[in-house]
C-alpha atoms as a PDB file:
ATOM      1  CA  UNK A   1       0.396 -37.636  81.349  1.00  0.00           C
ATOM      2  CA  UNK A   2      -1.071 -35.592  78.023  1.00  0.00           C
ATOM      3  CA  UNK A   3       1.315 -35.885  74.558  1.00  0.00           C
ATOM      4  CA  UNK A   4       0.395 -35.046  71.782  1.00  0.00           C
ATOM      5  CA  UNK A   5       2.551 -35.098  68.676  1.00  0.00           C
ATOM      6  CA  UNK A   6       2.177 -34.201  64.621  1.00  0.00           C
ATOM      7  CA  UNK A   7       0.637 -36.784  62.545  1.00  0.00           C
ATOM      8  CA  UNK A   8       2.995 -35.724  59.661  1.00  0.00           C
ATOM      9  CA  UNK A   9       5.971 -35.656  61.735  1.00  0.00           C
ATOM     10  CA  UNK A  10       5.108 -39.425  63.213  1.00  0.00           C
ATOM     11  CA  UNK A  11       5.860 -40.781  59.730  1.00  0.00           C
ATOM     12  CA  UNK A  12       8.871 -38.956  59.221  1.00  0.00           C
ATOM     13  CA  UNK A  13       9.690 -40.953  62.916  1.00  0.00           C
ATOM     14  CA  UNK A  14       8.674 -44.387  61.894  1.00  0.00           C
ATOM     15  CA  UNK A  15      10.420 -43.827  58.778  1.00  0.00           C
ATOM     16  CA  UNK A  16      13.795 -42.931  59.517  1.00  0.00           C
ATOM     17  CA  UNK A  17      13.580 -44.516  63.096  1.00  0.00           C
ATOM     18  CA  UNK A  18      11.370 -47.448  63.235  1.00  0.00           C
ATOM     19  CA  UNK A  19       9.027 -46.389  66.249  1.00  0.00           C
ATOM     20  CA  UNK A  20       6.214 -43.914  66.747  1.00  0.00           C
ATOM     21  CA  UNK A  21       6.063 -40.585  68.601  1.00  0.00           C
ATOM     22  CA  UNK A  22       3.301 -41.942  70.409  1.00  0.00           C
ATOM     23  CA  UNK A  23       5.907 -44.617  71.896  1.00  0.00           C
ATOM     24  CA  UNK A  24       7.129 -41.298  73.547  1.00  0.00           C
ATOM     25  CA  UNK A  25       5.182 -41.256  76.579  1.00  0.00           C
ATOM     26  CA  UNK A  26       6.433 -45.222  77.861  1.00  0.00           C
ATOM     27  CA  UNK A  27       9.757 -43.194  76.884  1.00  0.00           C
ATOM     28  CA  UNK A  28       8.598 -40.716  79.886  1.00  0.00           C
ATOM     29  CA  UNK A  29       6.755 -42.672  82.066  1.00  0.00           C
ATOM     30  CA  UNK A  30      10.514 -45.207  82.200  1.00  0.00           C
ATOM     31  CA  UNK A  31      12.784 -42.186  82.098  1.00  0.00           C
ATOM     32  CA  UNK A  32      16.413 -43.092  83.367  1.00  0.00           C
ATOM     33  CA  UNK A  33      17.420 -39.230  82.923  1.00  0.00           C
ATOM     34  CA  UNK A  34      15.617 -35.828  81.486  1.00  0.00           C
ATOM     35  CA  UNK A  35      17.603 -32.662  80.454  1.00  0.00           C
ATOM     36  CA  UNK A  36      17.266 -29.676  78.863  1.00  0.00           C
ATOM     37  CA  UNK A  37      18.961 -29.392  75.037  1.00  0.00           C
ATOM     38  CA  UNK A  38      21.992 -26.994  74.664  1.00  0.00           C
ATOM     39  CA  UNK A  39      21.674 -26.995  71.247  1.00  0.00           C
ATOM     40  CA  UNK A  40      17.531 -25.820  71.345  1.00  0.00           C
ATOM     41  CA  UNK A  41      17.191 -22.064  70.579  1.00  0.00           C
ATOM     42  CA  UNK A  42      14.103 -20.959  69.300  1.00  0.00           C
ATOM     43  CA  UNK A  43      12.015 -22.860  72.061  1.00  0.00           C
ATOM     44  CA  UNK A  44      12.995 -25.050  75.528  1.00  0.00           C
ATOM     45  CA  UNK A  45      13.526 -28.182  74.223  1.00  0.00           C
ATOM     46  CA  UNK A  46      14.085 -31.600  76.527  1.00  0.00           C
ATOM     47  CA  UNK A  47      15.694 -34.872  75.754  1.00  0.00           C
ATOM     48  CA  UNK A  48      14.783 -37.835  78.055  1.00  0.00           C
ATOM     49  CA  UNK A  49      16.132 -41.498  78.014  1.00  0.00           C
ATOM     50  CA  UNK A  50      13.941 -44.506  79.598  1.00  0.00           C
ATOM     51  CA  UNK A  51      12.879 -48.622  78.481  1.00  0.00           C
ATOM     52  CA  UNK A  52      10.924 -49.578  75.884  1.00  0.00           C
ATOM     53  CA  UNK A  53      10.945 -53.642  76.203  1.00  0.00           C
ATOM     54  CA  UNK A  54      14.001 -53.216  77.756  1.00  0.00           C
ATOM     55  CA  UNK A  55      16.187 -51.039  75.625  1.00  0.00           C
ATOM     56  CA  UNK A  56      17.232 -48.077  76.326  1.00  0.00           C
ATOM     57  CA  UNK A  57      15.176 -44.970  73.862  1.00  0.00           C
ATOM     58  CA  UNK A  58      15.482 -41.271  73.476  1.00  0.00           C
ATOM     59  CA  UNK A  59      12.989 -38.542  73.720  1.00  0.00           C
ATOM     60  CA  UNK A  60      12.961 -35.162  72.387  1.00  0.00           C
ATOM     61  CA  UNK A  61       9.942 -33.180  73.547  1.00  0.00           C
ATOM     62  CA  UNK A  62       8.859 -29.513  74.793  1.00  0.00           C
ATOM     63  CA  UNK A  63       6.217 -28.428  77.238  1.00  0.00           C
ATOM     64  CA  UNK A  64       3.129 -26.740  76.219  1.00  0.00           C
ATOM     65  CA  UNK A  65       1.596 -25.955  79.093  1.00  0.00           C
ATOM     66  CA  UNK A  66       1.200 -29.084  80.782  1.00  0.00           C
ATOM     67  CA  UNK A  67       0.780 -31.318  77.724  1.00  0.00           C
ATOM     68  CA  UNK A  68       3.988 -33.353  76.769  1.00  0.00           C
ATOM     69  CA  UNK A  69       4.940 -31.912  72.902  1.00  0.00           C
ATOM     70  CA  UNK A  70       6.524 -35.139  71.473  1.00  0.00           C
ATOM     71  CA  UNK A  71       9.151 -34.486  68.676  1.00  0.00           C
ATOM     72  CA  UNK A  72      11.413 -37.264  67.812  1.00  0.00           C
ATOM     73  CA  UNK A  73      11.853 -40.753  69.108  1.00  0.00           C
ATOM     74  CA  UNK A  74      14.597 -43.208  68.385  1.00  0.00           C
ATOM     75  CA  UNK A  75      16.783 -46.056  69.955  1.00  0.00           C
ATOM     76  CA  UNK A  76      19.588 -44.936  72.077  1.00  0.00           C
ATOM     77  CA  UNK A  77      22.922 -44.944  70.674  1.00  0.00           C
ATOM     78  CA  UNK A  78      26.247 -47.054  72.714  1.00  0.00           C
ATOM     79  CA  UNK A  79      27.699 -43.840  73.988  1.00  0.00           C
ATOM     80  CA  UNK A  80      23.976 -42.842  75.397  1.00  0.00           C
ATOM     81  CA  UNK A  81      23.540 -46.346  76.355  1.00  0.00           C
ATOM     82  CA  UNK A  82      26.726 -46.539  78.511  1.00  0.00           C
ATOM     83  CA  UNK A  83      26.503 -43.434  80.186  1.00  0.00           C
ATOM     84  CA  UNK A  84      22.977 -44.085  80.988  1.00  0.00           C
ATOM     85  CA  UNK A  85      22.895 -47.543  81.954  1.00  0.00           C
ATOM     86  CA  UNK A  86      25.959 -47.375  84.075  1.00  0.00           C
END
C-alpha cells in the first residue's frame, strides 16, 4: 500500500492530535469500516476506522491514483467507538 502525506500538514496532526499521518496506513491496513465523506465537495474524500495498539483510530484520506493521500489522523471518539466496535 503507497501513502503519502504533507510534511507541513503532519505537524499540524501531531499537534492537535498526538499521532502522525504516517500512522495512517496501520489505520488502513486494520480498517473495521471505510466510507465515503458526505460532507467532501471539492474532491472524493474517505474516512476509515481500524486498531492502532488496540484502539480504535480514524482516517481521512483520498485516492490519487493508486497512492493512499493521507489527510488527518486522530483517536476515535465514544460515539465512533460504539458504533464501530459493536
Amino acid at each position: 500500500m503507497d501513502i503519502e502525506f504533507d510534511g507541513a500538514k503532519d505537524e499540524t496532526n501531531r499537534a492537535k492530535h498526538g499521532v502522525g499521518l504516517s500512522d495512517g496506513g496501520i489505520v488502513l491496513e486494520n480498517r473495521v469500516a471505510d466510507f465515503l465523506d458526505p460532507r467532501s465537495v471539492a474532491e472524493e474524500r474517505h474516512i476509515a476506522f481500524g486498531m492502532i495498539a488496540g484502539r480504535l483510530f480514524a482516517c481521512v484520506y483520498t485516492m490519487r491514483g493508486p497512492v493512499y493521500r493521507i489527510i488527518s489522523v486522530r483517536k476515535a471518539n465514544r460515539r465512533e467507538k460504539r458504533k464501530w466496535l459493536s
